[in-house]
N, C-alpha and C. Protein backbone atom coordinates (compact mmCIF):
# COMPACT_ATOMS: atom_id res chain seq x y z
N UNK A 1 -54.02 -13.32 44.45
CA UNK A 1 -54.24 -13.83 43.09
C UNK A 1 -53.83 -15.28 43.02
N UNK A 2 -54.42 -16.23 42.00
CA UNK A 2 -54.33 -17.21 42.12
C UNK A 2 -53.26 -17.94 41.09
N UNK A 3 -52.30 -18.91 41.18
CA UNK A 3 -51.42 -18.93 40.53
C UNK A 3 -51.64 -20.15 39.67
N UNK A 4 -51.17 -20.74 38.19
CA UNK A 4 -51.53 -21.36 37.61
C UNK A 4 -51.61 -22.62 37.89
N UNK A 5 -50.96 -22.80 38.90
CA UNK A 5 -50.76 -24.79 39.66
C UNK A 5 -52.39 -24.50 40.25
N UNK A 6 -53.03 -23.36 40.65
CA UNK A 6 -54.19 -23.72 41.52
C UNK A 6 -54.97 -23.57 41.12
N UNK A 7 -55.43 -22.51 39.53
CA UNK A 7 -56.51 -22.95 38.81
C UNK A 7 -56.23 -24.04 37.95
N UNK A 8 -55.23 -24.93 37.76
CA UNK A 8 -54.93 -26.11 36.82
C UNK A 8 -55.53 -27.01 37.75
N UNK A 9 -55.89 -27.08 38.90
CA UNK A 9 -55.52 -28.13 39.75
C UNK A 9 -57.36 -27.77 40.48
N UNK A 10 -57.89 -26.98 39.77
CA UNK A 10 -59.02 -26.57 40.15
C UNK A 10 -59.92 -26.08 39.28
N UNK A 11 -61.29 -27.27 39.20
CA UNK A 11 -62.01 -26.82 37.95
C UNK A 11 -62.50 -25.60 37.26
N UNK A 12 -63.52 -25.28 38.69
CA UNK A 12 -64.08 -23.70 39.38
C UNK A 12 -63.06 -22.73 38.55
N UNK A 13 -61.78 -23.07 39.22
CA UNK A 13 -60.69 -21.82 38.35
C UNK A 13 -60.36 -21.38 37.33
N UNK A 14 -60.52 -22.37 35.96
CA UNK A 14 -61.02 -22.34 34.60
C UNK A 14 -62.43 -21.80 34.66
N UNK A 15 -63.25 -21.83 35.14
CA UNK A 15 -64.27 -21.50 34.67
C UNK A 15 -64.47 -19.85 35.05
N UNK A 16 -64.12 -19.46 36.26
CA UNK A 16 -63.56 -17.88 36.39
C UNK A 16 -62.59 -17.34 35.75
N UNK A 17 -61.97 -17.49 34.98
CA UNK A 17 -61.19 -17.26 33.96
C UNK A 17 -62.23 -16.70 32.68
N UNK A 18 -62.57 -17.66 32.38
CA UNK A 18 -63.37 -17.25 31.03
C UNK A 18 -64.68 -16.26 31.74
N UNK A 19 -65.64 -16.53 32.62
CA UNK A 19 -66.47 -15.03 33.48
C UNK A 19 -65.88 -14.21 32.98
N UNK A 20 -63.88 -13.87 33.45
CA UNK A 20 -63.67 -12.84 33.63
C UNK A 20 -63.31 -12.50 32.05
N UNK A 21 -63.34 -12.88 31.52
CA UNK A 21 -63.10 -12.69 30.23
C UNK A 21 -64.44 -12.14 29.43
N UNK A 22 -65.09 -12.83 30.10
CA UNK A 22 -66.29 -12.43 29.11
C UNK A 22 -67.12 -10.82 29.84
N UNK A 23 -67.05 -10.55 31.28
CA UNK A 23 -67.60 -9.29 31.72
C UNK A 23 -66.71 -8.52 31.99
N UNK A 24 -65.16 -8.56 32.02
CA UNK A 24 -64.19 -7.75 32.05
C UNK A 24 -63.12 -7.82 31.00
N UNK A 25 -63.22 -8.37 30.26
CA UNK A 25 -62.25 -8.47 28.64
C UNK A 25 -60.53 -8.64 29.43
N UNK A 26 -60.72 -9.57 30.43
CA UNK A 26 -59.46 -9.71 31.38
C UNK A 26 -58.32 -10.18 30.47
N UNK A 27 -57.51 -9.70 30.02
CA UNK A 27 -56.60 -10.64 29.31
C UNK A 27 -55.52 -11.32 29.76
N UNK A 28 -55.44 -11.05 31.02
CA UNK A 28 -54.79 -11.20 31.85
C UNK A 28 -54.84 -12.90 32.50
N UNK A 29 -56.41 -13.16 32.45
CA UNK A 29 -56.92 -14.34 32.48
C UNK A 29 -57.38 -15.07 30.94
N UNK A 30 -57.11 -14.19 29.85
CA UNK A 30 -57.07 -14.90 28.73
C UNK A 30 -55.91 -15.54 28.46
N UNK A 31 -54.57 -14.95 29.11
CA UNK A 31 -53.16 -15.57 28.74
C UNK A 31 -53.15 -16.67 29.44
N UNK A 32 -53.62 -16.79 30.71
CA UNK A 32 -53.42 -17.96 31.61
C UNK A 32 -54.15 -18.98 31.14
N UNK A 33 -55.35 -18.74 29.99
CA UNK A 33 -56.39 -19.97 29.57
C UNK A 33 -55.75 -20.68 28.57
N UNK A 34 -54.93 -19.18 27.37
CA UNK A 34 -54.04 -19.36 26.40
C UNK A 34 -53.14 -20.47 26.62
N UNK A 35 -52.31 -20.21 27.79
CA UNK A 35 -51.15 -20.80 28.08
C UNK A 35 -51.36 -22.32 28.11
N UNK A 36 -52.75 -22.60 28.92
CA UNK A 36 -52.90 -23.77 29.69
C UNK A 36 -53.32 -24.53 28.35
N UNK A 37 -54.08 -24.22 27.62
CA UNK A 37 -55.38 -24.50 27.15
C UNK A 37 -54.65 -25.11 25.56
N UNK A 38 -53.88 -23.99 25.06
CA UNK A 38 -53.63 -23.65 23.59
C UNK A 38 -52.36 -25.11 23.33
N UNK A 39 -51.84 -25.54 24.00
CA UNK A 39 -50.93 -26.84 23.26
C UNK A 39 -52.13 -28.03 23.56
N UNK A 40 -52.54 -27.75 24.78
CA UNK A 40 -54.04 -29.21 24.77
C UNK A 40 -54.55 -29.14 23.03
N UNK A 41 -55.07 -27.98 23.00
CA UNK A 41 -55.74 -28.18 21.99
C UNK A 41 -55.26 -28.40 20.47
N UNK A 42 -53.67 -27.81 20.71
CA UNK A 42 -53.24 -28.47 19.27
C UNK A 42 -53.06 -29.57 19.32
N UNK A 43 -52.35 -30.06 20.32
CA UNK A 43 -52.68 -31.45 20.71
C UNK A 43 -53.59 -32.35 20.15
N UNK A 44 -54.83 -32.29 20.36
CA UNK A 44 -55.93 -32.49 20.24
C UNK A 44 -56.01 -33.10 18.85
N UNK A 45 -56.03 -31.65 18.26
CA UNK A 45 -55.98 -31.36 16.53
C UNK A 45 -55.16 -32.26 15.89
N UNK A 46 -53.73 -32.70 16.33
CA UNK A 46 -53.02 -33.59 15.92
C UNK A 46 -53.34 -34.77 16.26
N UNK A 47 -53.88 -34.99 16.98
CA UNK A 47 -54.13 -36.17 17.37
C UNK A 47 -55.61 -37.26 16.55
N UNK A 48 -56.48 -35.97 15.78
CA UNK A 48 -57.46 -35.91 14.93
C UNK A 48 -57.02 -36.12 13.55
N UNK A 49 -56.04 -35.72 12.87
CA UNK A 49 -55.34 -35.75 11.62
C UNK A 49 -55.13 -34.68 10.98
N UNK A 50 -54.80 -33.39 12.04
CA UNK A 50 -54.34 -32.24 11.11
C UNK A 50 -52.92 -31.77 11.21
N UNK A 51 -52.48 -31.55 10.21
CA UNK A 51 -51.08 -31.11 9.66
C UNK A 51 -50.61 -30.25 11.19
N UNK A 52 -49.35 -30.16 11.50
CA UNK A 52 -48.84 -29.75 11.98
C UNK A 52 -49.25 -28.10 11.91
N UNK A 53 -49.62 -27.23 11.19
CA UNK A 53 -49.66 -26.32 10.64
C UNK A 53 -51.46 -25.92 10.42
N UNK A 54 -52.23 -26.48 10.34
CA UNK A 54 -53.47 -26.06 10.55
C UNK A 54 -53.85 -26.93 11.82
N UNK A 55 -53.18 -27.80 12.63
CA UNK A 55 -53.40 -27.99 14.20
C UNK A 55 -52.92 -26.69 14.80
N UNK A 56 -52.23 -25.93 14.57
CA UNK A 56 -51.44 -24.44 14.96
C UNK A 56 -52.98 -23.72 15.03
N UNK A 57 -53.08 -23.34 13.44
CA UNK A 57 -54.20 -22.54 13.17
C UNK A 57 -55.83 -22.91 13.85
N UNK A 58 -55.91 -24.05 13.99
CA UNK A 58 -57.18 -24.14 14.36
C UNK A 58 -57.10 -23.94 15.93
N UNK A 59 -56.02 -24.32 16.59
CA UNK A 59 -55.99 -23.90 18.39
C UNK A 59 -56.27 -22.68 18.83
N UNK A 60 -55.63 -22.28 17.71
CA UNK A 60 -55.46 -20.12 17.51
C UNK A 60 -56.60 -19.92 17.46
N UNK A 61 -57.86 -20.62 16.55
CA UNK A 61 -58.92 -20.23 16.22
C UNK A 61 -59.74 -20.53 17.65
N UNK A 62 -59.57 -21.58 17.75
CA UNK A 62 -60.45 -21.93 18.96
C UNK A 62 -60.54 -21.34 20.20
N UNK A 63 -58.82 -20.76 20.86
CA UNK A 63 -58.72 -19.38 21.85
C UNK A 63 -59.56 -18.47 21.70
N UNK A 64 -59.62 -17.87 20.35
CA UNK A 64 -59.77 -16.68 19.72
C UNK A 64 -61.41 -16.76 19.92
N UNK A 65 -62.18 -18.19 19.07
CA UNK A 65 -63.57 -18.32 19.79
C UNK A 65 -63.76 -18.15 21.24
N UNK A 66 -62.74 -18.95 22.07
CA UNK A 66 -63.09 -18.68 23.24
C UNK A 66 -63.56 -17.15 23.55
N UNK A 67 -62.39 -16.20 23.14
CA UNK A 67 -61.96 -14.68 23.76
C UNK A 67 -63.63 -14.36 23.27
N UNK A 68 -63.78 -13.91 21.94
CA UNK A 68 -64.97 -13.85 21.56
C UNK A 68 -66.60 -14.10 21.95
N UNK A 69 -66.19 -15.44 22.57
CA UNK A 69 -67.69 -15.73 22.83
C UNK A 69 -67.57 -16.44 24.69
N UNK A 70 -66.79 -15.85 25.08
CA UNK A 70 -66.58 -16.14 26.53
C UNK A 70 -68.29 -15.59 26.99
N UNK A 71 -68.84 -14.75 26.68
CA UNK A 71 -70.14 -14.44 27.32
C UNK A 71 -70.98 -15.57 27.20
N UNK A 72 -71.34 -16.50 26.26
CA UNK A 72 -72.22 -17.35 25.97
C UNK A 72 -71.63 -18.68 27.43
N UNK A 73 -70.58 -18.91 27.74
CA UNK A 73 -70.26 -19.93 28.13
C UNK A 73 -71.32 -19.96 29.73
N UNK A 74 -71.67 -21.34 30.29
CA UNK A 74 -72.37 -21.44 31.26
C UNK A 74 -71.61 -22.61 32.41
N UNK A 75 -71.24 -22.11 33.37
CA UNK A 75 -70.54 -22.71 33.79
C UNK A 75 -71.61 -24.12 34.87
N UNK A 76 -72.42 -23.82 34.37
CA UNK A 76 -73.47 -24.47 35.07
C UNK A 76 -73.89 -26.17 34.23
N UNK A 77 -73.65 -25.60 32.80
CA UNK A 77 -73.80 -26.68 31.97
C UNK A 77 -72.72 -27.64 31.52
N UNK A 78 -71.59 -27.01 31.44
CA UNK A 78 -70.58 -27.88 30.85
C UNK A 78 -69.27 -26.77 31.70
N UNK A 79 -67.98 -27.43 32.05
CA UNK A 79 -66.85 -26.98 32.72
C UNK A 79 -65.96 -26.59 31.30
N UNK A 80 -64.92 -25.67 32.09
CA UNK A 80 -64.11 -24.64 30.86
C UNK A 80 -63.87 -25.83 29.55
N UNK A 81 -62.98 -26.72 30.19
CA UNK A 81 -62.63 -27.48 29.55
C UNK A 81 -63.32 -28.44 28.20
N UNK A 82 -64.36 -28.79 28.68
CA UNK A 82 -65.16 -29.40 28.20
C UNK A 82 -65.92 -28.39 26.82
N UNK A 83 -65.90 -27.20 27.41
CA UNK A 83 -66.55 -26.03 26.53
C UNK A 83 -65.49 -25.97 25.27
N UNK A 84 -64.58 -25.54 25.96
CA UNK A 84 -63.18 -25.20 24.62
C UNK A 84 -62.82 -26.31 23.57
N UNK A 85 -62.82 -27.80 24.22
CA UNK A 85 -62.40 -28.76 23.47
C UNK A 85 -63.65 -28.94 22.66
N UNK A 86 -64.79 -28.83 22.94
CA UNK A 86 -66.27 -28.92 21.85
C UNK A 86 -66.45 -27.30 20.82
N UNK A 87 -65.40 -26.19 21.50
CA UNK A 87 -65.27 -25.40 19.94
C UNK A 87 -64.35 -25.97 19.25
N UNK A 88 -63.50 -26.10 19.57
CA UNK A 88 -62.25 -27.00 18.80
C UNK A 88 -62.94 -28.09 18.14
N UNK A 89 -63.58 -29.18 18.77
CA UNK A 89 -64.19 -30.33 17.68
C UNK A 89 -65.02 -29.51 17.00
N UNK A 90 -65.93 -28.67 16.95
CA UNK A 90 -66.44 -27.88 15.98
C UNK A 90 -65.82 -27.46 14.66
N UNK A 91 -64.65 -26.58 15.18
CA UNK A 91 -63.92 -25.85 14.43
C UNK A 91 -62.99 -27.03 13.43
N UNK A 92 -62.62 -27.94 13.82
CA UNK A 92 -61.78 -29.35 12.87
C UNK A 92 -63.37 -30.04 12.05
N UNK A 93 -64.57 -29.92 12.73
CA UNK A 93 -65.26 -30.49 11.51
C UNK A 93 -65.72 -29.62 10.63
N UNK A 94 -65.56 -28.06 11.14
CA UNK A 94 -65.93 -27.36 9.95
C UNK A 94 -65.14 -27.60 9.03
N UNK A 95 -63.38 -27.44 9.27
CA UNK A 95 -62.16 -27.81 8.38
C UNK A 95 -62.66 -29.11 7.61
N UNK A 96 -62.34 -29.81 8.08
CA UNK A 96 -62.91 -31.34 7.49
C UNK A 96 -64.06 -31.10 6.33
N UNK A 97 -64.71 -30.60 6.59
CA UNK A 97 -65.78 -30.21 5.52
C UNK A 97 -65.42 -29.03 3.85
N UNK A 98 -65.06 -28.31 4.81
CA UNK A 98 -64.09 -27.31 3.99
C UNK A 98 -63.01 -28.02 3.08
N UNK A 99 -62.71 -29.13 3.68
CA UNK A 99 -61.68 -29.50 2.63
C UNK A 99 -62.30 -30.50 1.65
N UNK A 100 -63.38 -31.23 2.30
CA UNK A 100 -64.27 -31.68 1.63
C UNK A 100 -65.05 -31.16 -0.14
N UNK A 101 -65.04 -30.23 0.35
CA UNK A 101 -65.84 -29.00 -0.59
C UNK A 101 -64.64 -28.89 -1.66
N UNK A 102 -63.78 -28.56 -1.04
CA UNK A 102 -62.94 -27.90 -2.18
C UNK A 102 -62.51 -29.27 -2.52
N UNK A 103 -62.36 -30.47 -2.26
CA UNK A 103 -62.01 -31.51 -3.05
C UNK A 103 -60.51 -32.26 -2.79
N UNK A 104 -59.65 -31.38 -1.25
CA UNK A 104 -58.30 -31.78 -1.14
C UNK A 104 -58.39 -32.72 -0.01
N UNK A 105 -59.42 -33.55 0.30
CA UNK A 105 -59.34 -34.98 1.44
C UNK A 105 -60.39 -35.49 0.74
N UNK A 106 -59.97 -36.64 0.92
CA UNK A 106 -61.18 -37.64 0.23
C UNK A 106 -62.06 -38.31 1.85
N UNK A 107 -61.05 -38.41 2.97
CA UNK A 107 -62.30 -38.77 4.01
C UNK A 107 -61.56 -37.81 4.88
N UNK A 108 -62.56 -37.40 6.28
CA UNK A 108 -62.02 -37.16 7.34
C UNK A 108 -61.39 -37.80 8.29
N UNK A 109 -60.13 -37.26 9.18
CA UNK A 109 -59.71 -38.47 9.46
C UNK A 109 -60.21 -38.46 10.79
N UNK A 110 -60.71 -37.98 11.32
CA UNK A 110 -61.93 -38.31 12.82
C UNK A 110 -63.15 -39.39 12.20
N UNK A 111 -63.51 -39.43 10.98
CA UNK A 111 -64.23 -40.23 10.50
C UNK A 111 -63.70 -41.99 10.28
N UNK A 112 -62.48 -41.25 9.95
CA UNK A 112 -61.96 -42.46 9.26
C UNK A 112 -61.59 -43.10 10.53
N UNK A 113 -61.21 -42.96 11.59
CA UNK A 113 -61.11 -43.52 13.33
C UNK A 113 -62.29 -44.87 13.31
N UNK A 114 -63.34 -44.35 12.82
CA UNK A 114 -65.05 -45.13 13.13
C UNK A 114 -64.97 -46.05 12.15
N UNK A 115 -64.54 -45.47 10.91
CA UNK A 115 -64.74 -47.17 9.89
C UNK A 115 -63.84 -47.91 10.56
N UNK A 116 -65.31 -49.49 10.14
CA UNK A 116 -64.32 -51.09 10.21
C UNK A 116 -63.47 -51.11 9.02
N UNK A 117 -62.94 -51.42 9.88
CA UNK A 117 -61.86 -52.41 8.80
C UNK A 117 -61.94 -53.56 8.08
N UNK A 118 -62.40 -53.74 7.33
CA UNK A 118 -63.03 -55.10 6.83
C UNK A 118 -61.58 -56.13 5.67
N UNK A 119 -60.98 -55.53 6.29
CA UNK A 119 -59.83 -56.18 5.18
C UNK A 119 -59.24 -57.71 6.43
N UNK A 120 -58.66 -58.45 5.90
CA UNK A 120 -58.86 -59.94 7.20
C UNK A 120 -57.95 -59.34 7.49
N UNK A 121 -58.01 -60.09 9.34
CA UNK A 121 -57.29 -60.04 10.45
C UNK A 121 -55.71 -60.99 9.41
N UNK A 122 -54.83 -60.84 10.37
CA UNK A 122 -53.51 -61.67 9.92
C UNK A 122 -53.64 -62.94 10.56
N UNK A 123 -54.60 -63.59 11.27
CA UNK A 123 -54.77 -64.57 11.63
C UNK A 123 -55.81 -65.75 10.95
N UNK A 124 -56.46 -64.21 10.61
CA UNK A 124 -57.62 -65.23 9.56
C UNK A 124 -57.08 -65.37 8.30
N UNK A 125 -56.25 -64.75 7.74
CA UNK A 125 -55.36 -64.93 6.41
C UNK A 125 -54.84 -66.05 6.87
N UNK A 126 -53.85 -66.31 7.71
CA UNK A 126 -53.07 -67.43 7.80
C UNK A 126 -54.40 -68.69 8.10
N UNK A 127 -55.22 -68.68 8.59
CA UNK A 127 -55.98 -69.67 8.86
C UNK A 127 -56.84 -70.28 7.22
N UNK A 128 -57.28 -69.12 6.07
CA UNK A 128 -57.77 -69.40 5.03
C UNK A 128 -56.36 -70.25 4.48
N UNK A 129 -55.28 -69.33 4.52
CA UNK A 129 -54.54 -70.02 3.84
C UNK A 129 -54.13 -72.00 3.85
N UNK A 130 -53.85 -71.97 5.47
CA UNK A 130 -54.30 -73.09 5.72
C UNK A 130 -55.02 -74.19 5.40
N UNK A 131 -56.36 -73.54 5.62
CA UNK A 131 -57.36 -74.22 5.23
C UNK A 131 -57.21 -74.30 3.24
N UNK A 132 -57.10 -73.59 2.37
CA UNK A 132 -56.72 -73.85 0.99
C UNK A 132 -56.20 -75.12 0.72
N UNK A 133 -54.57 -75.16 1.52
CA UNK A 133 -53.69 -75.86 1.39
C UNK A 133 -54.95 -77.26 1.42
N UNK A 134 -55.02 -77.56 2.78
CA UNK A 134 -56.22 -79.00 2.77
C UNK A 134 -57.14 -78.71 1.89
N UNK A 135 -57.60 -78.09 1.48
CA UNK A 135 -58.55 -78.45 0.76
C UNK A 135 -58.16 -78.71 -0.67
N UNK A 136 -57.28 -78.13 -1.15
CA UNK A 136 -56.36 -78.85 -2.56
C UNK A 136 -56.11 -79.99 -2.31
N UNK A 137 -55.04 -80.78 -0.79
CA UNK A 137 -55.04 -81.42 -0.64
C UNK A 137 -56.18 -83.23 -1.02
N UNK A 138 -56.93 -82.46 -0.17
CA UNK A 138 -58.26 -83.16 -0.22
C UNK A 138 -59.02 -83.60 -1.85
N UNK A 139 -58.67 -82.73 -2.61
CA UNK A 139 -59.24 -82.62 -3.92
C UNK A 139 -58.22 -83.62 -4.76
N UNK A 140 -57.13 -83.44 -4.15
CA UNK A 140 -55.98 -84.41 -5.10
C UNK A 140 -55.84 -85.45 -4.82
N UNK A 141 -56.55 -85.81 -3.71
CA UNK A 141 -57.32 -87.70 -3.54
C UNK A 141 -58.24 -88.54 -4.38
N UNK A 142 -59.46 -86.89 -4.94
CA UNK A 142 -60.36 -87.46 -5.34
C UNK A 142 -60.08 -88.36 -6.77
N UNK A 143 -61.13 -89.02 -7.24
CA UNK A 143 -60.65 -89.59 -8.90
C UNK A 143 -60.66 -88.79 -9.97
N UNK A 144 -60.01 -89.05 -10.81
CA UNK A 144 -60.13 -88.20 -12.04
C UNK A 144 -61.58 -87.51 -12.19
N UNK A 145 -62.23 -88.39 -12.31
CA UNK A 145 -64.08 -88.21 -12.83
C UNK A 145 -64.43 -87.34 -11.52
N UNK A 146 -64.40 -87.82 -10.48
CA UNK A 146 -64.83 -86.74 -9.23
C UNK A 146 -64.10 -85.23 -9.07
N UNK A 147 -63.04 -85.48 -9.38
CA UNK A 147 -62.21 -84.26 -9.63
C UNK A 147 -62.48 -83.30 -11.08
N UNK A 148 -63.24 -83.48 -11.65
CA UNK A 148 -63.72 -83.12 -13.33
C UNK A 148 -64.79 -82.26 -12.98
N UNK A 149 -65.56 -83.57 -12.45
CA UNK A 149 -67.19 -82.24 -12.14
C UNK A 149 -67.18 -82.10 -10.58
N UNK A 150 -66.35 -81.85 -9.81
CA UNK A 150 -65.98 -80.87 -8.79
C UNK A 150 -65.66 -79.49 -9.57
N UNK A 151 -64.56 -79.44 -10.40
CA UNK A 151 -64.21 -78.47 -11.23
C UNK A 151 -64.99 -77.76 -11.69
N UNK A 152 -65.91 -78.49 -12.77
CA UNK A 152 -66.48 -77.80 -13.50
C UNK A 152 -68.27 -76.99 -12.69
N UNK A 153 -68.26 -77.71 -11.60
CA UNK A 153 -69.19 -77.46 -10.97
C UNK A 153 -68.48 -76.23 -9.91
N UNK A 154 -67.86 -75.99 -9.45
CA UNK A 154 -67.37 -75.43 -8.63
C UNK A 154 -66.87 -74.17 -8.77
N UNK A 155 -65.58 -74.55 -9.35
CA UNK A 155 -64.55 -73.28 -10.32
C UNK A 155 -65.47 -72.34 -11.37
N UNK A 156 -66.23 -73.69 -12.52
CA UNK A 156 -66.05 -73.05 -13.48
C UNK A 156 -67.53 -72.53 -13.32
N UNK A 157 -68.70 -72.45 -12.30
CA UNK A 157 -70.04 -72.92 -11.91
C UNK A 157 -70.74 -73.06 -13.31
N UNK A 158 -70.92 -74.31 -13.29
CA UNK A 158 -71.50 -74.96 -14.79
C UNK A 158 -72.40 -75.24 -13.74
N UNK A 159 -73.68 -75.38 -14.21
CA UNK A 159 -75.02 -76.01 -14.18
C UNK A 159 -74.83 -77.59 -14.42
N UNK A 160 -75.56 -78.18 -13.50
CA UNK A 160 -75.10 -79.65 -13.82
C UNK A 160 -75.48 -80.87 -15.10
N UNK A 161 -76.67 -79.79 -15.97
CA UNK A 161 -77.13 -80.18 -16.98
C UNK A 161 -75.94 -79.92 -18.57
N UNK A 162 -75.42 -78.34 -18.02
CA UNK A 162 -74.47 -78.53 -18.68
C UNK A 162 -73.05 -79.46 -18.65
N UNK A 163 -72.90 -79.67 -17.29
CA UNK A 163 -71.57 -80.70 -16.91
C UNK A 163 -72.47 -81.96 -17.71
N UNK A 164 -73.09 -82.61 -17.72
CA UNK A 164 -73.70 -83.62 -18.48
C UNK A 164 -73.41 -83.48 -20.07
N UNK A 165 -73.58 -82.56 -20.88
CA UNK A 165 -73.43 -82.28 -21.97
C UNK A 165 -71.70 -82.16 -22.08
N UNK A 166 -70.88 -81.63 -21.37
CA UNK A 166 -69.70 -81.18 -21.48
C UNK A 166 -68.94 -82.60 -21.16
N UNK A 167 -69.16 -83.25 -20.46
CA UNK A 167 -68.89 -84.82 -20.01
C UNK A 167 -68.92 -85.65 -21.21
N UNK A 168 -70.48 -85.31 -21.86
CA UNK A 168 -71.01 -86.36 -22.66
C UNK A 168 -71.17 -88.06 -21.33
N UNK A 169 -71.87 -87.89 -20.52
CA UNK A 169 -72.51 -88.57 -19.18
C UNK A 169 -74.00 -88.01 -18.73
N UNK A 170 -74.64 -89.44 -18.53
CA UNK A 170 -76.13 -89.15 -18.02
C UNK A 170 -76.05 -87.65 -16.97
N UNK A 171 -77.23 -86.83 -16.54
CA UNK A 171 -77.18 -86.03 -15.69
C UNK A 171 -77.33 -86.88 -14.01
N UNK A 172 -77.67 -87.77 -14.19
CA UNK A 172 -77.85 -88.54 -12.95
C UNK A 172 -76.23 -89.10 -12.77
N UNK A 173 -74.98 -89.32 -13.25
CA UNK A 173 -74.16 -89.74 -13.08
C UNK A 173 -73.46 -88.30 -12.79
N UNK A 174 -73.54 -87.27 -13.16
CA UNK A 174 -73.11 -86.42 -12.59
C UNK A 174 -73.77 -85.69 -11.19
N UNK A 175 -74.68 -85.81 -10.73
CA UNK A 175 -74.95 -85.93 -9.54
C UNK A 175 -74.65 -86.63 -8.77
N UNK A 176 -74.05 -87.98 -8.88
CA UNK A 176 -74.16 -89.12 -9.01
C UNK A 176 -72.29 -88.66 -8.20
N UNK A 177 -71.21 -88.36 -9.37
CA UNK A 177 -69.78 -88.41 -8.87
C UNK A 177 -69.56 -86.90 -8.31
N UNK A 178 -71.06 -85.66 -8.25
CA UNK A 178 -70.58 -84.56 -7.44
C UNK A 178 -70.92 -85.20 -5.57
N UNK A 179 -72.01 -85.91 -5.54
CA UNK A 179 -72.46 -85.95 -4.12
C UNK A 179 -71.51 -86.93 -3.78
N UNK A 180 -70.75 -88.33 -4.27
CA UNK A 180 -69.56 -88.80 -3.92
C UNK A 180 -68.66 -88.29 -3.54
N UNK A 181 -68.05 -87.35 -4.14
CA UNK A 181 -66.93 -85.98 -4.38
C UNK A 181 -67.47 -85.86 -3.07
N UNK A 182 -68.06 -84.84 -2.66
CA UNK A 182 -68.37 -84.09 -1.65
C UNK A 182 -68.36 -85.01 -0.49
N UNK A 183 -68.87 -86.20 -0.20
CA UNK A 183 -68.67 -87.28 0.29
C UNK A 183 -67.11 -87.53 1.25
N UNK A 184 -66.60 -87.55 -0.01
CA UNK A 184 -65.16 -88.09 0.10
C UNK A 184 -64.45 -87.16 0.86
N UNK A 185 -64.53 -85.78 0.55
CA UNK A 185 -64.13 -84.28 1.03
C UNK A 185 -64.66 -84.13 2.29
N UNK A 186 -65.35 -84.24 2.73
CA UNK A 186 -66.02 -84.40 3.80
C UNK A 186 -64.83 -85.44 4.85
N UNK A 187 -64.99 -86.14 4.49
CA UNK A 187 -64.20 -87.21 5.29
C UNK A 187 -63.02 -87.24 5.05
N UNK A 188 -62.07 -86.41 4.15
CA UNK A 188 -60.81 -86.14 4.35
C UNK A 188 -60.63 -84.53 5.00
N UNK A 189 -61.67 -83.88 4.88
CA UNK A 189 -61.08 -82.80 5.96
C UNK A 189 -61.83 -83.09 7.31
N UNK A 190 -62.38 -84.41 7.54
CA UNK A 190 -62.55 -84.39 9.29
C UNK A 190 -64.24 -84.00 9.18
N UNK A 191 -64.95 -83.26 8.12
CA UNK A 191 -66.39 -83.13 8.69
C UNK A 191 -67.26 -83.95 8.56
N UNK A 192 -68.10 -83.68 9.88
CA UNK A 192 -69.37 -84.70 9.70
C UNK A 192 -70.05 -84.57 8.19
N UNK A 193 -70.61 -85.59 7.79
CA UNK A 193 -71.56 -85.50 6.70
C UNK A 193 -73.10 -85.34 6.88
């Protein structure tokens, strides 16, 4: 008989395990799959985002599929391993769904693994921030009048017909001290124009 260092250490040997399970109801070789198999897979489960306590329950479940449906398995198509850990991902997305339904997770957390993250890096924060700083900078050079309808063009986005009316200034003079403005900004933060 073969001892657990030599079917662990041997693929073939998992996979006669479950055979024997499935044409001789061996339990004998169900404990040894149990043994090997059943912390991998809570493992697993925890490692997916389930509670301490339904990672328990779902490993249990997933043996228990095994014991059950050991006849279907093909050792030709996929190895023990590979078989058990794809009832197990089964069995956590049925959960996942299930909890879905009833309304107690708002995402899955095997799902939630795949979303981006779209919130900024800590490098690009510090780099906007940066960049702010100069660019206030830059703005507190400009003149009063360039600094007015920068503002109001910018901040407040006025239309430049209205910055004309709000000025009380031709609309050509406000085109006139925005393309200066921009000008000037340009050449105090370093860019080409």
């Amino acid at each position: 008989m073969r001892t657990e260092d030599d079917t662990s250490s041997d693929r073939t040997g998992w996979d006669r395990l479950i055979v024997a399970i499935a044409t001789r109801q061996d339990r004998e070789a169900f404990k040894r799959l149990f043994e090997y198999f059943g912390p991998r897979v809570k493992t697993y489960m925890r490692r997916s985002g389930a509670t301490e306590a339904s990672a328990e329950e779902l490993a249990q479940d997933a043996m228990l599929t095994v014991w059950r449906k050991a006849a279907l398995f093909d050792p030709a198509s996929a190895g023990a391993s590979a078989w058990i850990f794809t009832i197990a991902r089964n069995l956590r997305i049925d959960a996942v769904r299930r909890e879905r339904r009833d309304g107690s997770a708002l995402a899955a957390p095997a799902e939630a693994e795949f979303q981006i993250d779209e919130s900024p890096q800590p490098d690009s924060s510090l780099a906007a921030t940066q960049s702010d700083k100069l660019v206030r900078a830059a703005i507190a050079e400009l003149s009063a009048d360039q600094m007015r309808v920068i503002e109001l063009s910018f901040f407040e986005e006025k239309a430049h017909a209205e910055i004309a009316k709000i000025l009380d200034i031709p609309l050509g003079t406000v085109k006139s001290r925005l393309r200066l403005a921009m000008n000037r900004l340009r050449n105090l933060l370093g860019e080409p124009s």
